[in-house]
Protein backbone atom coordinates (compact mmCIF):
# COMPACT_ATOMS: atom_id res chain seq x y z
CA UNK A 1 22.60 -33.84 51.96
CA UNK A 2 19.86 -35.58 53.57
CA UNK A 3 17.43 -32.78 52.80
CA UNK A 4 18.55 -32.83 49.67
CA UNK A 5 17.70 -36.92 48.95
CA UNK A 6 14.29 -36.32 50.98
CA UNK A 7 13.14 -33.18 48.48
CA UNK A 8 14.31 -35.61 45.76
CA UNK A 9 13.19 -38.72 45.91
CA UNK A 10 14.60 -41.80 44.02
CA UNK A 11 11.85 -44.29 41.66
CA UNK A 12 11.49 -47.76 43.03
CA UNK A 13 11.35 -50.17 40.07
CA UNK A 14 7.34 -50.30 39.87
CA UNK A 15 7.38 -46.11 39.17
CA UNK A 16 10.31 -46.76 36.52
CA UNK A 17 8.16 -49.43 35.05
CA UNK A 18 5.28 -46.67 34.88
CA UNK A 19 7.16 -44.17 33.55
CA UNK A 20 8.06 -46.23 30.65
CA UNK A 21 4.72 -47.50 30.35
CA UNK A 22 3.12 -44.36 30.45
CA UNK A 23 5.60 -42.72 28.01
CA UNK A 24 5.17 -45.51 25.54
CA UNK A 25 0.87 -44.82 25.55
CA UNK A 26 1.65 -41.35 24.70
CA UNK A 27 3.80 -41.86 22.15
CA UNK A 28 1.25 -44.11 20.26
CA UNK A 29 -1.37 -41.42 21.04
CA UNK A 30 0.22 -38.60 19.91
CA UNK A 31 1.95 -40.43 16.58
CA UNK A 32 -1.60 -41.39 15.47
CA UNK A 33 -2.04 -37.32 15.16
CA UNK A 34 1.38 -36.41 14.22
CA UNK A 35 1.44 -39.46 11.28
CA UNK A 36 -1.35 -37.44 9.81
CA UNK A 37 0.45 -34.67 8.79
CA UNK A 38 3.36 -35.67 6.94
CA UNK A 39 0.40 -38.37 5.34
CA UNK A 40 -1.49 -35.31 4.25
CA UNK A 41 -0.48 -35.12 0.85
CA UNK A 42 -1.07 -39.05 0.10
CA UNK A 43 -4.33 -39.10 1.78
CA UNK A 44 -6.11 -35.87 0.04
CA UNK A 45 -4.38 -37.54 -3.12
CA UNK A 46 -5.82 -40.82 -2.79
CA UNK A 47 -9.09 -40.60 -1.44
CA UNK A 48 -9.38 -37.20 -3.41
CA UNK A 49 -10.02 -35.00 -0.47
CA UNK A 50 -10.07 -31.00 -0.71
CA UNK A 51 -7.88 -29.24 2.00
CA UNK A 52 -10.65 -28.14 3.39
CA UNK A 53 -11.78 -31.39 4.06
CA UNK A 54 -8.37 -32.39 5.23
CA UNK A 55 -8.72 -29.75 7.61
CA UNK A 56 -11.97 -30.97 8.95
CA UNK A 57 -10.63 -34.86 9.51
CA UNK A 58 -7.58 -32.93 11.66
CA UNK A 59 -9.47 -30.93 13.76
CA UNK A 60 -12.83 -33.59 14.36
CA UNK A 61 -10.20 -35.54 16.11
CA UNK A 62 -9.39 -32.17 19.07
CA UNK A 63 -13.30 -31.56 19.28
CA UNK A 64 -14.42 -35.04 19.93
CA UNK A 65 -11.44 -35.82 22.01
CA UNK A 66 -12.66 -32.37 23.89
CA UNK A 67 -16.28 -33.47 24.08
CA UNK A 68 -14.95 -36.86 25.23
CA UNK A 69 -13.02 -35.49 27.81
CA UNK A 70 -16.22 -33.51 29.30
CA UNK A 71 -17.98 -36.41 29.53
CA UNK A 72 -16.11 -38.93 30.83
CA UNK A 73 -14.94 -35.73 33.64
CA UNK A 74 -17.75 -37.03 35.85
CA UNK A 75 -16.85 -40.46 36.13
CA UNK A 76 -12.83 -40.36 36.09
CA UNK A 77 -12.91 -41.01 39.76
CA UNK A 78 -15.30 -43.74 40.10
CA UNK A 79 -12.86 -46.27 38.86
CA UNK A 80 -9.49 -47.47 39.50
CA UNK A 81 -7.50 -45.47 37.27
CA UNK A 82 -6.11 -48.80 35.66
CA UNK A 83 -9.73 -50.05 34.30
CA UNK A 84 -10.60 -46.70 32.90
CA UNK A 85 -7.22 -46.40 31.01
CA UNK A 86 -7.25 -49.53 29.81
CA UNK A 87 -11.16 -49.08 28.39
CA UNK A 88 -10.18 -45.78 26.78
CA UNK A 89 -6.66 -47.10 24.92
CA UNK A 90 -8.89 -50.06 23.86
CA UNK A 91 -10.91 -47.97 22.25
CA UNK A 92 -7.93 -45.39 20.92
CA UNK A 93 -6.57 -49.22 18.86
CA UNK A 94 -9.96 -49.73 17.30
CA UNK A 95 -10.76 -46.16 16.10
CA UNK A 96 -6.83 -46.22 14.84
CA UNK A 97 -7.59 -49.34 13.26
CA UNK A 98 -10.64 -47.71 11.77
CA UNK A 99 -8.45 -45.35 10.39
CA UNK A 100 -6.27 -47.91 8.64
CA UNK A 101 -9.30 -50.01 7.07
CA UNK A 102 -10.70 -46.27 5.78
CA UNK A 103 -11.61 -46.18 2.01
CA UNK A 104 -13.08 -43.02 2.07
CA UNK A 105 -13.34 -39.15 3.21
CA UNK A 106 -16.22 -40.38 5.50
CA UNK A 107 -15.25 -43.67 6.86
CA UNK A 108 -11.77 -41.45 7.66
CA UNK A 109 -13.62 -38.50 8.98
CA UNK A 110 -15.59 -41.11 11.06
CA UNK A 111 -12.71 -43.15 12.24
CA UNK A 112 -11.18 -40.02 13.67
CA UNK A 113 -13.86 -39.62 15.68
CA UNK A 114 -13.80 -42.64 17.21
CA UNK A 115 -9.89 -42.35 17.83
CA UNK A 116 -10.42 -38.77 19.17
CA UNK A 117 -13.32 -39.75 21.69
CA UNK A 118 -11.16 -42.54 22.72
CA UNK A 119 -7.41 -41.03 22.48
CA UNK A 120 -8.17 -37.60 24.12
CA UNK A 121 -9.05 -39.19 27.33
CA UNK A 122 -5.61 -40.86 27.86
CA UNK A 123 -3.47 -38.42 28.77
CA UNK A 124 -5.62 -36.51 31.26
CA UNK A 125 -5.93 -40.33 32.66
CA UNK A 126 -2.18 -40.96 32.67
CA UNK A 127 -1.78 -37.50 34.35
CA UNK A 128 -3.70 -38.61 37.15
CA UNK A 129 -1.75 -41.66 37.86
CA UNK A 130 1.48 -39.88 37.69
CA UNK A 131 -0.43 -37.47 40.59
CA UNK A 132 -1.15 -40.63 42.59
CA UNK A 133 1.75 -42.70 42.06
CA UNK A 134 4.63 -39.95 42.12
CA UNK A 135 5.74 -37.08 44.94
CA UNK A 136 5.79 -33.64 44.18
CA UNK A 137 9.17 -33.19 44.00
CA UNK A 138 9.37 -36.54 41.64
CA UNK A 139 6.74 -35.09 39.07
CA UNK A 140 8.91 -32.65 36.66
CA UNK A 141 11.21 -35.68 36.05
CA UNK A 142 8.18 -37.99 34.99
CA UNK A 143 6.53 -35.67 33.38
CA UNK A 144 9.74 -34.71 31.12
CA UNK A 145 10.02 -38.71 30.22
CA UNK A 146 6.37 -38.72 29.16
CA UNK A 147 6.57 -35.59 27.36
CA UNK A 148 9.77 -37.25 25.18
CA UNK A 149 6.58 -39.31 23.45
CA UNK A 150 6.49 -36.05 21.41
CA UNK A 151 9.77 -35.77 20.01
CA UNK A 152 10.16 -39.65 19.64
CA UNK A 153 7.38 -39.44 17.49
CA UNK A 154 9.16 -36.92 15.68
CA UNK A 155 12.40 -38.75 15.56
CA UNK A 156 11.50 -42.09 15.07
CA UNK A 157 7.54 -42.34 14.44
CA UNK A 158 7.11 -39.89 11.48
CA UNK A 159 9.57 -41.24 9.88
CA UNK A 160 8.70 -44.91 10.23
CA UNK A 161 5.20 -44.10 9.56
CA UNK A 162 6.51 -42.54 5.73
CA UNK A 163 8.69 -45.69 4.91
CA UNK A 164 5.68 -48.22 5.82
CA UNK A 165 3.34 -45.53 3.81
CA UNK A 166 5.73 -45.45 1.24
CA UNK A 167 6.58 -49.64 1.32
CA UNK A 168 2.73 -50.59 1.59
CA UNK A 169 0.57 -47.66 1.33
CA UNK A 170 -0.44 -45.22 3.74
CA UNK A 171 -3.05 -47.85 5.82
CA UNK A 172 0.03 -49.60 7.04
CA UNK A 173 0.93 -46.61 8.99
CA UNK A 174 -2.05 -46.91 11.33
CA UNK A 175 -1.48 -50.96 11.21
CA UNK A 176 1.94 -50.25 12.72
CA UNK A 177 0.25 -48.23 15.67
CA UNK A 178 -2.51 -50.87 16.34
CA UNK A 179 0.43 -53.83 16.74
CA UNK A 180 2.75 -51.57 18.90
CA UNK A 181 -0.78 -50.47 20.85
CA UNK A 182 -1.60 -54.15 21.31
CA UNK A 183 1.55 -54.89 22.93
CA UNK A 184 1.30 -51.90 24.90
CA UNK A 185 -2.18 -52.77 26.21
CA UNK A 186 -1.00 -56.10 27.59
CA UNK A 187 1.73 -55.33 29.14
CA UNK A 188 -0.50 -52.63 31.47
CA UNK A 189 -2.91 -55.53 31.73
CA UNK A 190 -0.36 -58.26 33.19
CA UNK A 191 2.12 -55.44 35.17
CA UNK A 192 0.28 -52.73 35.93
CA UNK A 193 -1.35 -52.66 39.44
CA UNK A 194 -4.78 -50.64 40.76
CA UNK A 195 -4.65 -47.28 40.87
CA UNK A 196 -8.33 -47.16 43.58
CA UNK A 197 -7.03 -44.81 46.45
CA UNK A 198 -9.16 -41.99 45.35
CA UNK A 199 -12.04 -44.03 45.36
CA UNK A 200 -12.19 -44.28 49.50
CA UNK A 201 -12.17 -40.29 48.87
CA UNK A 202 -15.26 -39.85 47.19
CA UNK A 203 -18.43 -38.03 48.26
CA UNK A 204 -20.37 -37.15 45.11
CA UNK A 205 -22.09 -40.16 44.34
CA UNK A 206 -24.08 -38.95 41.11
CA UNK A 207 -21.14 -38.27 38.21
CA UNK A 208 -22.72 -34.98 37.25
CA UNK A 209 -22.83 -33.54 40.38
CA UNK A 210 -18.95 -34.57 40.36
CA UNK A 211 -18.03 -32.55 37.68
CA UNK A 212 -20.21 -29.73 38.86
CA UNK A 213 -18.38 -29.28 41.79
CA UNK A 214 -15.31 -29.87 40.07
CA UNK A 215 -16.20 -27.21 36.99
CA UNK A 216 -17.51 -24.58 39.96
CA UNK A 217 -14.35 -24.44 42.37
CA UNK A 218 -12.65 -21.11 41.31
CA UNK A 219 -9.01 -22.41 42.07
CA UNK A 220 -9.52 -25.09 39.74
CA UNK A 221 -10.66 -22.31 36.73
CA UNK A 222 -7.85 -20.90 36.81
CA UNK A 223 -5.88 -23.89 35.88
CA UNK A 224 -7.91 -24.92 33.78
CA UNK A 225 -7.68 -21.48 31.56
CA UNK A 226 -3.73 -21.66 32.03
CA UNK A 227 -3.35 -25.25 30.81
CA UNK A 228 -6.36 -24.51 27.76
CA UNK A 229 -4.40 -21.42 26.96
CA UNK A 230 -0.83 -23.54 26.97
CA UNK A 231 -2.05 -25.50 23.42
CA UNK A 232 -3.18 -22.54 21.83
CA UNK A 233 0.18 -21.51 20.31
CA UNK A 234 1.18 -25.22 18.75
CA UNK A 235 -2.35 -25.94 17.26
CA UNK A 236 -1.83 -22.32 15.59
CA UNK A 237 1.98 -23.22 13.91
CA UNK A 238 1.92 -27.00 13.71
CA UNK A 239 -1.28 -27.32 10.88
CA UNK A 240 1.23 -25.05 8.34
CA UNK A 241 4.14 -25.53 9.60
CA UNK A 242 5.11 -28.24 6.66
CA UNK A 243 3.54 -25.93 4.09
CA UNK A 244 5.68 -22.81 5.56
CA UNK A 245 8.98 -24.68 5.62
CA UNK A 246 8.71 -25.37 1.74
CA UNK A 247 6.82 -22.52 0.16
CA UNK A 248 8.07 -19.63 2.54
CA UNK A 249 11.82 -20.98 3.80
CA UNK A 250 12.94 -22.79 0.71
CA UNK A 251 13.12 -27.07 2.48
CA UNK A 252 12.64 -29.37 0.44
CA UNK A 253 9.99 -32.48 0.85
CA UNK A 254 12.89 -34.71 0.62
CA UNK A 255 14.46 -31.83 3.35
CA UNK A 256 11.35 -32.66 6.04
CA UNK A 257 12.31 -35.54 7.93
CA UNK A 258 15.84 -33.96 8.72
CA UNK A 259 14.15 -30.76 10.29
CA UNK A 260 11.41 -33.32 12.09
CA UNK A 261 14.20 -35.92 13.18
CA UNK A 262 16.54 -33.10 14.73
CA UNK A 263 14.30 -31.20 16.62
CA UNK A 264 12.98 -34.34 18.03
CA UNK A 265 16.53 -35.37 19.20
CA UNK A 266 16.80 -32.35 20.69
CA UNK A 267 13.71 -32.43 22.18
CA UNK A 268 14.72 -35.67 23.65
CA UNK A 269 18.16 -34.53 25.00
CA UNK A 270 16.13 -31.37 26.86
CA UNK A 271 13.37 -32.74 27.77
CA UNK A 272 14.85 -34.99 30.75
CA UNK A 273 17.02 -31.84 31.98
CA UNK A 274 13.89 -29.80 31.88
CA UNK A 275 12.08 -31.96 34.10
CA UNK A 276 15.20 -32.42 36.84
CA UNK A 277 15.07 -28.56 36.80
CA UNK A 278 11.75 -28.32 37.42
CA UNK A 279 12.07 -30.76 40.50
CA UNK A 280 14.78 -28.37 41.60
CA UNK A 281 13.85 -24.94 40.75
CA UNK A 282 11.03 -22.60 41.08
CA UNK A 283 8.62 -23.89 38.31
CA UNK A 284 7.05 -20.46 37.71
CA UNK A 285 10.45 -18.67 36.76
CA UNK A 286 11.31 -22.17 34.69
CA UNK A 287 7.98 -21.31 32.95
CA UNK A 288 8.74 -17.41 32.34
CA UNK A 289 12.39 -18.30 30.76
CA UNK A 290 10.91 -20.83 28.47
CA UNK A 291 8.26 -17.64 27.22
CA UNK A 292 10.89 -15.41 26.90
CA UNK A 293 12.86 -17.54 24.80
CA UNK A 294 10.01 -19.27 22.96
CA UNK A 295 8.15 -15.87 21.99
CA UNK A 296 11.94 -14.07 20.48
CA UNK A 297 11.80 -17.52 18.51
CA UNK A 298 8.61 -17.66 17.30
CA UNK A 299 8.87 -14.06 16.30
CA UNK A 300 12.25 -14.88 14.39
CA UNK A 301 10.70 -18.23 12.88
CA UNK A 302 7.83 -16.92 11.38
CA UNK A 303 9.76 -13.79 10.22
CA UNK A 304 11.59 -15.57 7.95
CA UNK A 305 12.56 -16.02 4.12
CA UNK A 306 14.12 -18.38 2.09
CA UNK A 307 17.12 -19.77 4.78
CA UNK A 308 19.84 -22.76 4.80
CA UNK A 309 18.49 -25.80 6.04
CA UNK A 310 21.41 -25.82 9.45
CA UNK A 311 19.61 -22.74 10.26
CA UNK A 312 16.31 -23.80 10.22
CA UNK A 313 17.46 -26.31 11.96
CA UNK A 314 18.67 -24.73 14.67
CA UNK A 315 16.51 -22.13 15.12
CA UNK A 316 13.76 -25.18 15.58
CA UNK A 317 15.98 -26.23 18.00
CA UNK A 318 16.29 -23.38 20.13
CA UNK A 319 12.60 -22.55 19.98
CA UNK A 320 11.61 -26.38 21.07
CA UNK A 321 14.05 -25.81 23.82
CA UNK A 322 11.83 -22.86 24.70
CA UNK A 323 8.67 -24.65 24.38
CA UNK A 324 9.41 -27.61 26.35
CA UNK A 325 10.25 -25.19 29.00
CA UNK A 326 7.47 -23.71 29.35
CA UNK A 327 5.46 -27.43 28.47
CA UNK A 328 6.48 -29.44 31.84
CA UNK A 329 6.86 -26.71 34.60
CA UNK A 330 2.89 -25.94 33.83
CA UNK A 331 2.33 -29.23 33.46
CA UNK A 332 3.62 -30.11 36.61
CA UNK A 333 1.74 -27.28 38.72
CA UNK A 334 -1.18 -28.13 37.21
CA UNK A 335 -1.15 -31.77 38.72
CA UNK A 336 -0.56 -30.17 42.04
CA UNK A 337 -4.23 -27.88 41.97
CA UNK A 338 -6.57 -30.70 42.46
CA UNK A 339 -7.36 -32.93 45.59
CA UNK A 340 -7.14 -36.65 45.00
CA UNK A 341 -10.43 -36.93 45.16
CA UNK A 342 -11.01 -34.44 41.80
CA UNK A 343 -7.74 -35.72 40.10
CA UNK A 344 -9.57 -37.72 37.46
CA UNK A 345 -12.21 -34.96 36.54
CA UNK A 346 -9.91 -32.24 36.72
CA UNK A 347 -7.47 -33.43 34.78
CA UNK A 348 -10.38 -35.20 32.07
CA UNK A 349 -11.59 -31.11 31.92
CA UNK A 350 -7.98 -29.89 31.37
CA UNK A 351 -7.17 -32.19 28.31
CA UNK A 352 -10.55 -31.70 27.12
CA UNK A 353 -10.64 -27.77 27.23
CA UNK A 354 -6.78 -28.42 26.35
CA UNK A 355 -8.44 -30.19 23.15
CA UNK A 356 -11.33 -27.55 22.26
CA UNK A 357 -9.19 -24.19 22.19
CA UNK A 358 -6.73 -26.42 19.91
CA UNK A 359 -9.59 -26.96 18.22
CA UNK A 360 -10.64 -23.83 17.69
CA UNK A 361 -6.91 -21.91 17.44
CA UNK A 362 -6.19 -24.20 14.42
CA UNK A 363 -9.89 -23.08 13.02
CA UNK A 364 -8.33 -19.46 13.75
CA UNK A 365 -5.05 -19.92 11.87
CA UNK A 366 -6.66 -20.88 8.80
CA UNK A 367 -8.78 -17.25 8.80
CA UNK A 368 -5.72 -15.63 9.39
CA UNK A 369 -2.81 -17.39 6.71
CA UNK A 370 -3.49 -17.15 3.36
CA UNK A 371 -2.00 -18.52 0.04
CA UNK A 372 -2.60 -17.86 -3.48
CA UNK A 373 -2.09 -20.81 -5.04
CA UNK A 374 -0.99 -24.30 -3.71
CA UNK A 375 2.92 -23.47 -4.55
CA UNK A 376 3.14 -19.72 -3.61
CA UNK A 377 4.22 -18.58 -0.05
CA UNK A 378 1.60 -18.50 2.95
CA UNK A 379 1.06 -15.23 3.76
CA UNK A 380 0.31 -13.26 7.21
CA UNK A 381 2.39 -16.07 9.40
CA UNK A 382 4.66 -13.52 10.82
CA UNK A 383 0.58 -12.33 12.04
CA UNK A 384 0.09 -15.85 13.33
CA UNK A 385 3.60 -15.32 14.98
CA UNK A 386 2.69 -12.23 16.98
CA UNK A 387 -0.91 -13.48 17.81
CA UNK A 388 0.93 -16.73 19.77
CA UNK A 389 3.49 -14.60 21.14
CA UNK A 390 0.70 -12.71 23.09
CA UNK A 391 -1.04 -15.94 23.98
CA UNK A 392 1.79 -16.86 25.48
CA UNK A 393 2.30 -13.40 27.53
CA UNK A 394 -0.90 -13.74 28.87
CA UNK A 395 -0.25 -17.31 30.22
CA UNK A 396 2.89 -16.01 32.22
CA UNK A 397 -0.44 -14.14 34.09
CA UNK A 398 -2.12 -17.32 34.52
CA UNK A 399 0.55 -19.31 35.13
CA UNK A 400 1.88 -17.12 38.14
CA UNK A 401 -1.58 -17.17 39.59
CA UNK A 402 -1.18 -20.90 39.34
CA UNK A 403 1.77 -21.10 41.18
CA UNK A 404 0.96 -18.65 44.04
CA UNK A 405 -2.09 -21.48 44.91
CA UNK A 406 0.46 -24.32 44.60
CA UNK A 407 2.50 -22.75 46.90
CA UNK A 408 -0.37 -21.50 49.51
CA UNK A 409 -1.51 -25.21 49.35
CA UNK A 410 1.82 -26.48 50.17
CA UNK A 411 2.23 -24.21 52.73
CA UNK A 412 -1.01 -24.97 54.67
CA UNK A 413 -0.31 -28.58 54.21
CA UNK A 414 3.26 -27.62 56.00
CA UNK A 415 1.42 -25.41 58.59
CA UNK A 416 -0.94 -28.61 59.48
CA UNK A 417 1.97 -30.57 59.52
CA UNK A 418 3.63 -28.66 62.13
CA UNK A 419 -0.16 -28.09 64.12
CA UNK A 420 -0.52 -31.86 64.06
CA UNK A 421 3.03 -32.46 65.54
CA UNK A 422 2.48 -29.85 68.19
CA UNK A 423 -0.42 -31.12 69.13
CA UNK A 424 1.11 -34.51 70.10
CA UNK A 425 3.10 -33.69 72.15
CA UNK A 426 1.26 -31.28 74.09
CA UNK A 427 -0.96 -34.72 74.49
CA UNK A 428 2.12 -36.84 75.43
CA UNK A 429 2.97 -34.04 77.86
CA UNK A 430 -0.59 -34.02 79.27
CA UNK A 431 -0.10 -37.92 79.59
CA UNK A 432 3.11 -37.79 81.40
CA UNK A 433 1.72 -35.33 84.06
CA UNK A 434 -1.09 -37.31 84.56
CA UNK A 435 1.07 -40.80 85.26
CA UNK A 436 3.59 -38.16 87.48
CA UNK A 437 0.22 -37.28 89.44
């Protein structure tokens, strides 16, 4: 039992406020991209943008929140961890409040910019903290509370954000982000303490030669493929997923928000038992399950015809279980590659990389769906289906390779461990036959 509470640890109050705080940045940052979906149709409508160009102001966001990322790679460890997050969501408020004070395609194309070379840092920024702040064996719990930001935006964001669009026009969506963000931003001024221990760590002085060294280690490649590989599939669906649910399965607009607003719930109510499995399990075999069971879905999903809304419904359900499977165990191992001292680079390159193939999967999609006119089915999305099942098949590889280093780290750290202990006493046994002399 006591094993069992030392594998496990318990949050003090300061990691539980974290958690939430954490949780509640990503849920701003990812509802300012999910709002823009379900916005599409009032926004190409009203400031008479093609869907081509709609396209463009989605993806601008992934490339310069990619190029971002790169960027800022070299300096993520020369600050407390606190400054730099707090510099980065500041900027994520203005761009969104760029966004809302838009009249235009442009000044919209340009605002997303801004939020993207802002907003894409964040997460790779709160993913270092959690690494500093949070054991090993603690991680798959946070990680499944910060990872509920996605369905809460589902549940409870998307929905808000149509009734204020609907109430006062679609820039009071983005207004609602900027107050919540506001309050957000104070409360990790005021509460939130340093987060500098990496920064007695450091020997590359010049930020370029930083990320060299952190872009040239091999182990860290191969993470960084796994976790770039890991978006692929959702930046593929998510673009036509509204459009496939109406023309192809028969849901209504006014149908939407009930498919949204259940799979977030229960995305909520799996997301927590996802991460306390992954704190108790072997992550890897977590991570294959979740594949399995996400690829037969897909496959079914994008197979389908006109079908019952409880069905759609549930068969969202099941493949979000399947997703969020995979989501946090890889998640979780990927924290574990870097040293401290490469935490904020490495995980800057991850979300940036995570960003660009997102980018360029979405980009992808479009080549590959068709549609005839703007109210006949989409065509070739069972192709789409099969292209993310192997994408996902071929991160089970990476993955694995992923773990076997986790492991292989943990269990040199052990072997030091055990070295270290051994080699006090043979000094305190040394010592005593000296004083028996």
């Amino acid at each position: 039992m006591e094993q069992q509470k030392q594998a496990i640890p318990t949050f003090s109050n300061y990691q539980k406020f974290l958690v939430a705080i954490l949780a509640l940045l990503q849920f701003t940052v990812v509802l300012d991209f999910m709002v823009l979906s379900p916005l599409g149709d009032i926004l190409m409508k009203t400031l008479d943008i093609t869907p081509s160009g709609f396209g463009l102001v989605v993806s601008v966001y992934a490339f310069s929140a990619g190029i971002s990322g790169i960027l800022a790679a070299g300096f993520a460890d020369k600050y407390d961890r606190k400054k730099l997050l707090m510099f980065f969501y500041t900027g994520f408020i203005a761009g969104t409040l760029f966004c809302a004070l838009a009249a235009n395609f442009w000044m919209l194309l340009a605002a997303r910019i801004v939020t993207g070379l802002f907003g894409g840092v964040i997460g790779s920024i709160s993913m270092a903290i959690i690494t500093d702040m949070f054991e090993v064996h603690q991680r798959g719990r946070v990680m499944g509370m910060v990872q509920m930001a996605f369905a809460a935006s589902q549940v409870l964001g998307i929905p808000i954000g149509i009734w204020f669009a609907n109430q006062w026009g679609w820039h009071s969506s983005f207004l609602m982000i900027v107050v919540l963000a506001i309050g957000i931003l104070a409360a990790v001024f005021f509460k939130m303490k340093p987060v500098d221990k990496h920064l007695a760590l450091q020997t590359d002085k010049n930020p370029l030669l930083h990320l060299w060294h952190t872009l040239s280690d091999s182990h860290y490649r191969v993470g960084f493929t796994a976790i770039a590989l890991l978006s692929v599939g959702g930046f593929m669906m998510m673009p036509f997923g509204s459009a496939y649910l109406v023309n192809n399965i028969g849901i209504s607009q006014q149908q939407l928000p009930l498919v949204f607003m259940f799979t977030g719930i229960s995305s909520i109510v799996i997301m927590p038992l996802v991460g306390k499995l992954s704190d108790k399990m072997d992550k890897f075999i977590l991570f294959t399950a979740g594949s399995l069971l996400a690829i037969t879905m897909v496959i079914i999903y994008t197979n389908l015809s006109v079908t019952p809304l409880w069905e759609v419904v549930v068969i969202n359900m099941i493949m979000f279980m399947g997703i969020m499977s995979r989501m946090i165990p890889a998640t979780t191992l990927n924290t574990s590659i870097p040293e401290m001292k490469d935490r904020g680079a490495y995980m800057s390159i991850t979300s940036s990389l995570q960003q660009i193939a997102g980018g360029f999967a979405a980009i992808l999609a479009g080549f590959i769906i068709t549609q005839k006119t703007k109210t006949s089915p989409l065509e070739h999305y069972d192709i789409l289906g099969y292209v993310v099942s192997g994408v996902t098949l071929l991160c089970i590889a990476l993955v694995y390779r992923v773990s076997v280093m986790v492991k292989n780290k943990a269990a040199a750290r052990e072997l030091e461990k055990i070295n270290a202990a051994l080699a006090q006493k043979h000094e305190e046994r040394l010592a005593i036959q000296v004083i028996d002399k």
